[in-house]
PDB file of N, CA and C in Angstrom:
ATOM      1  N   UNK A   1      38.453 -28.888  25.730  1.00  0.00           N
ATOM      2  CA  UNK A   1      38.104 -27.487  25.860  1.00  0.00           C
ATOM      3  C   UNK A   1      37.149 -27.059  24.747  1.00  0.00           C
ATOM      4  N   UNK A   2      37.521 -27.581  23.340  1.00  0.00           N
ATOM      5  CA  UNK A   2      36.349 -26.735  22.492  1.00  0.00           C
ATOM      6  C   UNK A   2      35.304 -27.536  22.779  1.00  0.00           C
ATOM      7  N   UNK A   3      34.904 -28.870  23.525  1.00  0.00           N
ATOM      8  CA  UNK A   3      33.071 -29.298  24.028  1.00  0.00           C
ATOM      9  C   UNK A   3      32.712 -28.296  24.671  1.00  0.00           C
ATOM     10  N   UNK A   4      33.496 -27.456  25.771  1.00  0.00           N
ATOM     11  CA  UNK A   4      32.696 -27.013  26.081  1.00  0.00           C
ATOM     12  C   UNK A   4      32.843 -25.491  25.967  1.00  0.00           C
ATOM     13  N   UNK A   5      33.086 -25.444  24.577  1.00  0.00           N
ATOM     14  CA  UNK A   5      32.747 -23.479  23.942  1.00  0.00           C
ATOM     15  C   UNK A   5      31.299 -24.079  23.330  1.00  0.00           C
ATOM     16  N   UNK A   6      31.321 -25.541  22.570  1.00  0.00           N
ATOM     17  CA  UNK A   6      30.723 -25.753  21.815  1.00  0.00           C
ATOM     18  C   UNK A   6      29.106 -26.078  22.697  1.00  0.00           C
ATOM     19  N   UNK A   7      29.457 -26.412  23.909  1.00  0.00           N
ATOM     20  CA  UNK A   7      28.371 -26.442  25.141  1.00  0.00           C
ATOM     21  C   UNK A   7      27.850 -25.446  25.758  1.00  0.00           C
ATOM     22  N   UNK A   8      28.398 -24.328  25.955  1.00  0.00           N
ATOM     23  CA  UNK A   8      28.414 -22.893  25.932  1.00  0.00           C
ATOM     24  C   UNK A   8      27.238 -22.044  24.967  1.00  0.00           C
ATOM     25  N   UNK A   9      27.863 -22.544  23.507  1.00  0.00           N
ATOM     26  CA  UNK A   9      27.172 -22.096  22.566  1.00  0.00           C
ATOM     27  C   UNK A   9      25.759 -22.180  22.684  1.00  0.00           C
ATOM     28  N   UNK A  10      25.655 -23.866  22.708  1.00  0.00           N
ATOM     29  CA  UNK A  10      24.689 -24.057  22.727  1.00  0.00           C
ATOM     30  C   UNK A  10      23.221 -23.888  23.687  1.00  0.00           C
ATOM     31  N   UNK A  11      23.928 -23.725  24.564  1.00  0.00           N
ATOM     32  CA  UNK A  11      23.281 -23.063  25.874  1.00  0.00           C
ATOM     33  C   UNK A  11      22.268 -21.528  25.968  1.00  0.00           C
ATOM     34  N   UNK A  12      23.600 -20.879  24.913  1.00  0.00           N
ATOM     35  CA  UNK A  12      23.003 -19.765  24.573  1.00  0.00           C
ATOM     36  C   UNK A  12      22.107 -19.713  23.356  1.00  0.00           C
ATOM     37  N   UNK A  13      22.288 -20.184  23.047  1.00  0.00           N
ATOM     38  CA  UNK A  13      21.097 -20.451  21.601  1.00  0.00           C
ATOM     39  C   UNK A  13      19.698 -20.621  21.999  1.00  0.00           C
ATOM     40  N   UNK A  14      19.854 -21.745  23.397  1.00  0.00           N
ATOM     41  CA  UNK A  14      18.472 -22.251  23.457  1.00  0.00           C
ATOM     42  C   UNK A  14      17.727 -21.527  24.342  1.00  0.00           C
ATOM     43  N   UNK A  15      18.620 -20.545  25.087  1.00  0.00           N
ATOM     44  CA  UNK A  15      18.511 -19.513  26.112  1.00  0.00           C
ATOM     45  C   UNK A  15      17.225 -18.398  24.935  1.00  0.00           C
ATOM     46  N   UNK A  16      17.933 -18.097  23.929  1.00  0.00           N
ATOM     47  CA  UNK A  16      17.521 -17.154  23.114  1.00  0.00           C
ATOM     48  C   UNK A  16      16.450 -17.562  22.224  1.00  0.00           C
ATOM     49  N   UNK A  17      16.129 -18.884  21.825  1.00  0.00           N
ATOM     50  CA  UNK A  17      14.625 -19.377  21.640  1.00  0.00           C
ATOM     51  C   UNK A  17      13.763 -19.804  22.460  1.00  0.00           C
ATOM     52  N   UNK A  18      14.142 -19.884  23.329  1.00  0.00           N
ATOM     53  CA  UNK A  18      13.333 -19.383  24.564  1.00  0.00           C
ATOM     54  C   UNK A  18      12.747 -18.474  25.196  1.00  0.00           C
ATOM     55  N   UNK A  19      13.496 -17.348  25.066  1.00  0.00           N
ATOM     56  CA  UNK A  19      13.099 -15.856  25.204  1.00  0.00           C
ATOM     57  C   UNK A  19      12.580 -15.681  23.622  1.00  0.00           C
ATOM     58  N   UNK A  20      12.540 -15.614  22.827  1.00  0.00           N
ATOM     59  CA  UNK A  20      11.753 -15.429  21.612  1.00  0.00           C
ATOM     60  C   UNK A  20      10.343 -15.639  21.364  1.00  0.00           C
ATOM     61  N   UNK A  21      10.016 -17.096  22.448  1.00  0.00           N
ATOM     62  CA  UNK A  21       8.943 -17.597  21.827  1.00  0.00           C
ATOM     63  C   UNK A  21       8.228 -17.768  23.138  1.00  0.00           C
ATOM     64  N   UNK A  22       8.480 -16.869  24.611  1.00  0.00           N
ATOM     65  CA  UNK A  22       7.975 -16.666  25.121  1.00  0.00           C
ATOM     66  C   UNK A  22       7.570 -15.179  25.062  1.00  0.00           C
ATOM     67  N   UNK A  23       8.485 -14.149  24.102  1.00  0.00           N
ATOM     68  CA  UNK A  23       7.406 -13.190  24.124  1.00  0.00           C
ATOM     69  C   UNK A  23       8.338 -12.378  22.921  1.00  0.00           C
ATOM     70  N   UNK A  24       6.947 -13.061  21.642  1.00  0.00           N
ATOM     71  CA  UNK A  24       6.849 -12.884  20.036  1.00  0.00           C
ATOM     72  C   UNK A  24       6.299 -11.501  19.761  1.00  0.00           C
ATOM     73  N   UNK A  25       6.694 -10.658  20.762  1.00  0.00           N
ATOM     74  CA  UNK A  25       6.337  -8.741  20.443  1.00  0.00           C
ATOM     75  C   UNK A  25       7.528  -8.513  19.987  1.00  0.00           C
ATOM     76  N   UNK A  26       9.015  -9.397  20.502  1.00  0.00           N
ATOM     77  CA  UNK A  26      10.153  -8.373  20.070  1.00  0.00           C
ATOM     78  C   UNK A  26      10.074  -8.510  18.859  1.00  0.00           C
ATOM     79  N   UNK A  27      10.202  -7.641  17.850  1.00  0.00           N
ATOM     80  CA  UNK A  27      10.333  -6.968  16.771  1.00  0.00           C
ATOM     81  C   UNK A  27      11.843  -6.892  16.442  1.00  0.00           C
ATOM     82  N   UNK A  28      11.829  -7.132  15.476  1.00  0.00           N
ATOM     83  CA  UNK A  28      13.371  -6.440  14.496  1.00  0.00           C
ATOM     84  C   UNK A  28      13.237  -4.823  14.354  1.00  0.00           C
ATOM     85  N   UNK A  29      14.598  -4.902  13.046  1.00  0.00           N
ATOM     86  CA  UNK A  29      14.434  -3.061  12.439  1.00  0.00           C
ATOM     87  C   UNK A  29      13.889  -3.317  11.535  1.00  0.00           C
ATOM     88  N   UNK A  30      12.545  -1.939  11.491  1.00  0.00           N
ATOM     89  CA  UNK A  30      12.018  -2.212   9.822  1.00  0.00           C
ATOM     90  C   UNK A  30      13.008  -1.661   8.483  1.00  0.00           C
ATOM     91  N   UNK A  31      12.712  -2.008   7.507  1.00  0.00           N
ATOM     92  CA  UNK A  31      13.610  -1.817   6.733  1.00  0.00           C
ATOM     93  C   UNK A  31      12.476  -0.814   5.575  1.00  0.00           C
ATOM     94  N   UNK A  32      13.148   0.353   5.488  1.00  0.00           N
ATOM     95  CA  UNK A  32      12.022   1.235   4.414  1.00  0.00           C
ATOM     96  C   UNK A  32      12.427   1.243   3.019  1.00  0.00           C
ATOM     97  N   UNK A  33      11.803   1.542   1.820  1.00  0.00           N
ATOM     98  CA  UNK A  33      12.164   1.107   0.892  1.00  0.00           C
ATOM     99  C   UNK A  33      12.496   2.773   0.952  1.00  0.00           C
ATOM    100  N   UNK A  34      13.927   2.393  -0.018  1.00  0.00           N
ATOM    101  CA  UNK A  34      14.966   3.989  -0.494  1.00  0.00           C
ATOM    102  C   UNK A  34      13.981   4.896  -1.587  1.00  0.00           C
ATOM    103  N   UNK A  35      12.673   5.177  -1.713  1.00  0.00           N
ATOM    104  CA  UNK A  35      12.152   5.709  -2.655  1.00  0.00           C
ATOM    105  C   UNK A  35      11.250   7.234  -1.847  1.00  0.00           C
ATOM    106  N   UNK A  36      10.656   8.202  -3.213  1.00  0.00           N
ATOM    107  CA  UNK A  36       9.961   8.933  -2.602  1.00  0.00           C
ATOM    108  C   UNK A  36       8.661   8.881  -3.886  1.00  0.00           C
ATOM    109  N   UNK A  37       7.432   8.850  -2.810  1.00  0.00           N
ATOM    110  CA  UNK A  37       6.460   9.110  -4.192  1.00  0.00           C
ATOM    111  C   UNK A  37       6.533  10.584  -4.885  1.00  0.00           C
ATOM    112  N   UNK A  38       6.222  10.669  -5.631  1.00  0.00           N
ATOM    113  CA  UNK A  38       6.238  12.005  -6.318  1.00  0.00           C
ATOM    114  C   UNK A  38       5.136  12.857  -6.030  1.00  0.00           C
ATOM    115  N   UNK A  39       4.259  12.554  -5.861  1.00  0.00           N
ATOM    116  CA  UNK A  39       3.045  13.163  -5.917  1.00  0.00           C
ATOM    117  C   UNK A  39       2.322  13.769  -5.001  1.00  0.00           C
ATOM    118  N   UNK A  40       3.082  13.614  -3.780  1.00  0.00           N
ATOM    119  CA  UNK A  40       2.784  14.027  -2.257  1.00  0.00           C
ATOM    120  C   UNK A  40       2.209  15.474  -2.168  1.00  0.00           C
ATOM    121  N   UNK A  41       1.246  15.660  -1.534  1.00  0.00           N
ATOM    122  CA  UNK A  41       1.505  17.097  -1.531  1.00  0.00           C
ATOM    123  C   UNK A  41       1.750  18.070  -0.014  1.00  0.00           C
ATOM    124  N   UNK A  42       1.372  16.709   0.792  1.00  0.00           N
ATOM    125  CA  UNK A  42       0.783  17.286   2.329  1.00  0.00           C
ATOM    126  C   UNK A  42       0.777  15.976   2.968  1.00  0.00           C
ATOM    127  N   UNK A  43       0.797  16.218   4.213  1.00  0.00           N
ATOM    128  CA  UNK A  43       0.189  15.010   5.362  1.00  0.00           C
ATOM    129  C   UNK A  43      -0.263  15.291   6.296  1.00  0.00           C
ATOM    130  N   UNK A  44      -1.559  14.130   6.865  1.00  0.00           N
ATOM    131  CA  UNK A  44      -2.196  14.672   8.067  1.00  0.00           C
ATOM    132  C   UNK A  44      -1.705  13.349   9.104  1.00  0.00           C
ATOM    133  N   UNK A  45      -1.374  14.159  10.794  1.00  0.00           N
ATOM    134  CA  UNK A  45      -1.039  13.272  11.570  1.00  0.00           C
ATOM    135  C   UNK A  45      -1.836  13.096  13.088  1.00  0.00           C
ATOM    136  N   UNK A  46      -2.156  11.937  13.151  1.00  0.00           N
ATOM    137  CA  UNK A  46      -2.931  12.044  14.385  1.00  0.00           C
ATOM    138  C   UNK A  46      -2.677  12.826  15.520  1.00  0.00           C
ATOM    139  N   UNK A  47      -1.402  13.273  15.856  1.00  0.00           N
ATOM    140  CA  UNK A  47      -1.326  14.350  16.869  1.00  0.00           C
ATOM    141  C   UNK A  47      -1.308  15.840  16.578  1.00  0.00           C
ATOM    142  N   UNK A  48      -1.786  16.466  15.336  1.00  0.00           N
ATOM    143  CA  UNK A  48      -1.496  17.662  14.844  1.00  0.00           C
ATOM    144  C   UNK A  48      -3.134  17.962  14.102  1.00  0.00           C
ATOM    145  N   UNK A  49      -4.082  16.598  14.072  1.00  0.00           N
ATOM    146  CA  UNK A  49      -5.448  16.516  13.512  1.00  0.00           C
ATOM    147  C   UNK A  49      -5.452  16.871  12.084  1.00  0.00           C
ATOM    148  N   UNK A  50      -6.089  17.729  11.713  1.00  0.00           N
ATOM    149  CA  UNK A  50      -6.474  17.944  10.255  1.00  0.00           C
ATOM    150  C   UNK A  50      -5.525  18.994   9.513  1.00  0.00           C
ATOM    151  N   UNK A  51      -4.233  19.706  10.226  1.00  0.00           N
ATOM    152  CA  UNK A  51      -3.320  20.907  10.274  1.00  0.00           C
ATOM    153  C   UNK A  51      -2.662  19.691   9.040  1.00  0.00           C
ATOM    154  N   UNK A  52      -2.354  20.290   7.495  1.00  0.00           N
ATOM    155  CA  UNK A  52      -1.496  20.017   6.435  1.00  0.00           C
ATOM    156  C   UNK A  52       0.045  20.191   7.074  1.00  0.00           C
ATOM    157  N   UNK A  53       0.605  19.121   6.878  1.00  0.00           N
ATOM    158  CA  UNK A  53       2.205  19.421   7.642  1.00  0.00           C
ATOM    159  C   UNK A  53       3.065  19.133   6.087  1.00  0.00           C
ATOM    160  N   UNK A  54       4.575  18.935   5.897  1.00  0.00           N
ATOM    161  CA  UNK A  54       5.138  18.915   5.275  1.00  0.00           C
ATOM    162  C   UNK A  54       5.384  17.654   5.313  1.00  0.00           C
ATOM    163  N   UNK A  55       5.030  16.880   3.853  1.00  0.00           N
ATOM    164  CA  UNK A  55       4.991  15.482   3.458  1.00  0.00           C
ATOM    165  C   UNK A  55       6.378  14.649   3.823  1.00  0.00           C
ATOM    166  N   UNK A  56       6.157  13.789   4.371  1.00  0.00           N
ATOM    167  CA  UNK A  56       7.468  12.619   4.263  1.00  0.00           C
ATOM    168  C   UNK A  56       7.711  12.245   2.708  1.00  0.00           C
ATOM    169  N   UNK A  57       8.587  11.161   2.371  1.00  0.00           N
ATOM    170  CA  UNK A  57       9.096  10.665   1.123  1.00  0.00           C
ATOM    171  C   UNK A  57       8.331   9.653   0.969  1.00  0.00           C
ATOM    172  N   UNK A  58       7.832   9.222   1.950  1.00  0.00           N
ATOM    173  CA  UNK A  58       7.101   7.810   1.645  1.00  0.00           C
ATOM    174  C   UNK A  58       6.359   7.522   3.110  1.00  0.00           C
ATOM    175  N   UNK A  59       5.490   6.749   3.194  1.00  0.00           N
ATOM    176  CA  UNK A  59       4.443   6.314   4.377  1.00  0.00           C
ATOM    177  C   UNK A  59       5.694   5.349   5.261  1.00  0.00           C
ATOM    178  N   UNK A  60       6.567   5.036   5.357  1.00  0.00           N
ATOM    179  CA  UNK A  60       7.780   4.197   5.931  1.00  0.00           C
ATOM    180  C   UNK A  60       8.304   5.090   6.680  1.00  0.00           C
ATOM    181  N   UNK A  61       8.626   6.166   6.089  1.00  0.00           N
ATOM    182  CA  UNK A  61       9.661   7.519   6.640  1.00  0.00           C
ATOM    183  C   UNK A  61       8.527   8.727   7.921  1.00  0.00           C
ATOM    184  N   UNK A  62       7.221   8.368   7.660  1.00  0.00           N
ATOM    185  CA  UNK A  62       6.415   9.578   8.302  1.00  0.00           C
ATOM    186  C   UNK A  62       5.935   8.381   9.283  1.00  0.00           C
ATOM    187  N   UNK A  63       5.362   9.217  10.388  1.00  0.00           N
ATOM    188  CA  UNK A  63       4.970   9.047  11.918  1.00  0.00           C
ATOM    189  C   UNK A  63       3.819   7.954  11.872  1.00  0.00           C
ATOM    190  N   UNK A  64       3.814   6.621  12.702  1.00  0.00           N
ATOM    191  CA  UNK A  64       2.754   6.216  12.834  1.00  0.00           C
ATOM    192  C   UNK A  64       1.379   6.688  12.745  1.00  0.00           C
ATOM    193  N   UNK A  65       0.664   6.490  12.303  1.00  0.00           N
ATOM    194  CA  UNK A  65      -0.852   6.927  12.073  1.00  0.00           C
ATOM    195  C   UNK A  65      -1.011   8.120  10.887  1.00  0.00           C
ATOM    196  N   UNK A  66       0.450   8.798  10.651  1.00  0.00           N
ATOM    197  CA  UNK A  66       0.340   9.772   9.534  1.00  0.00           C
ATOM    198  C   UNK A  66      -0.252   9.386   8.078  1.00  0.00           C
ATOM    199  N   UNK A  67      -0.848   9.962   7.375  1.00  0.00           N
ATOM    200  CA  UNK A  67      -1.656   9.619   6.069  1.00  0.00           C
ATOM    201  C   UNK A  67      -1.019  11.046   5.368  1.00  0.00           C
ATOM    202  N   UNK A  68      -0.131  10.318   3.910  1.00  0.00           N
ATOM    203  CA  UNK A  68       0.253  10.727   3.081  1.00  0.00           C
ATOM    204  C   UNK A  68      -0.588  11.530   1.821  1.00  0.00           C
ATOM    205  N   UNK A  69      -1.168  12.471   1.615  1.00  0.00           N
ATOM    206  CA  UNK A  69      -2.024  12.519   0.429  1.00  0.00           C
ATOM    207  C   UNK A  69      -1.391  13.508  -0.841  1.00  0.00           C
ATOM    208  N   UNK A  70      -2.342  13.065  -2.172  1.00  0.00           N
ATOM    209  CA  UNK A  70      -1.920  14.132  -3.216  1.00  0.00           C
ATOM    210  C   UNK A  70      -2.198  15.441  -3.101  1.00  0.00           C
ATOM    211  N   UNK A  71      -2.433  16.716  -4.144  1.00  0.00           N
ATOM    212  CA  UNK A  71      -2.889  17.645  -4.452  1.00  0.00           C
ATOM    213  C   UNK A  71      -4.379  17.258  -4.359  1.00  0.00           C
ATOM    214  N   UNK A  72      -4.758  16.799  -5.084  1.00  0.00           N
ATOM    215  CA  UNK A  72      -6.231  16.761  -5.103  1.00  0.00           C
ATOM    216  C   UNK A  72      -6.772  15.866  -3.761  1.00  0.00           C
ATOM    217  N   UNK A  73      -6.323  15.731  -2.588  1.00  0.00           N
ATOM    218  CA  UNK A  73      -6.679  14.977  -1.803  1.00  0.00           C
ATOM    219  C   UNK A  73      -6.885  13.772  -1.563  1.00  0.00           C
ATOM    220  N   UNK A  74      -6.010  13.133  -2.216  1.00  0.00           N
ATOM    221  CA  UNK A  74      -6.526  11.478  -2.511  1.00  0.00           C
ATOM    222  C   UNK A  74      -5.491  11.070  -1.153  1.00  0.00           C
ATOM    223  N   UNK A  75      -5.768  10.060  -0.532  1.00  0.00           N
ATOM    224  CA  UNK A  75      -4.963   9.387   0.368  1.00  0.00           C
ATOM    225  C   UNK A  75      -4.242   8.399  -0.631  1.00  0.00           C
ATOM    226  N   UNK A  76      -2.807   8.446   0.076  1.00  0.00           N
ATOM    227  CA  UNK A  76      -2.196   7.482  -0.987  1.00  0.00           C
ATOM    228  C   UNK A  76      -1.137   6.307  -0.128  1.00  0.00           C
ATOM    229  N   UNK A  77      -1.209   6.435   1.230  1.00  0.00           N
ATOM    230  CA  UNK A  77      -0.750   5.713   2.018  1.00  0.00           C
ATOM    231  C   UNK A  77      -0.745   6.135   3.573  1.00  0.00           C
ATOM    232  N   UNK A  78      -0.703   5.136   4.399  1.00  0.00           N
ATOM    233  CA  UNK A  78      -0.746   5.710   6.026  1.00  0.00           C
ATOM    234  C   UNK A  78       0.068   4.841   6.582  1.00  0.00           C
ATOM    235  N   UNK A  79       0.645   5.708   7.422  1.00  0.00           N
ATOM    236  CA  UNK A  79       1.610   5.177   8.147  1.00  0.00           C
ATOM    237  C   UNK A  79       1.879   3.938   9.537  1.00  0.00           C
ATOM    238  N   UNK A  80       2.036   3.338   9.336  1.00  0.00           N
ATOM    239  CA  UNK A  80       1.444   1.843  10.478  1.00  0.00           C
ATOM    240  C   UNK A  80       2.911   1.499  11.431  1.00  0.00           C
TER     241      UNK A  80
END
């Protein structure tokens, strides 16, 4: 009986590198780093255009395509 949990297993394993490496889009969870820059002052987001919205903590935490900037306008990260 345990050959064949252990046949089982294995079945499913190869089931699942199989599906992996026929289609290498699935993605994991990203993992964001626990920090906030300080210096933020604003962000601009591709669906809201050039409108200053209220900054995320970090380019991890704000909306794809969003760009993080300072006070003085410097870009300091964008969101991917």
């Amino acid at each position: 009986m345990a050959c064949n949990k252990v046949g089982v297993l294995h079945v499913f394993l190869l089931c699942g590198a199989i599906l992996l490496s026929v289609n290498p889009e699935i993605t994991f969870a990203k993992a964001c780093p626990q920090f906030c820059y300080g210096d933020v002052a604003y962000m601009t987001c591709p669906s809201s255009g050039n409108e200053h919205l209220a900054p995320a903590c970090n380019c991890c935490l704000a909306g794809k395509g969003c760009t993080l900037y300072s006070a003085d306008g410097t870009s300091i990260c964008t969101a991917t």
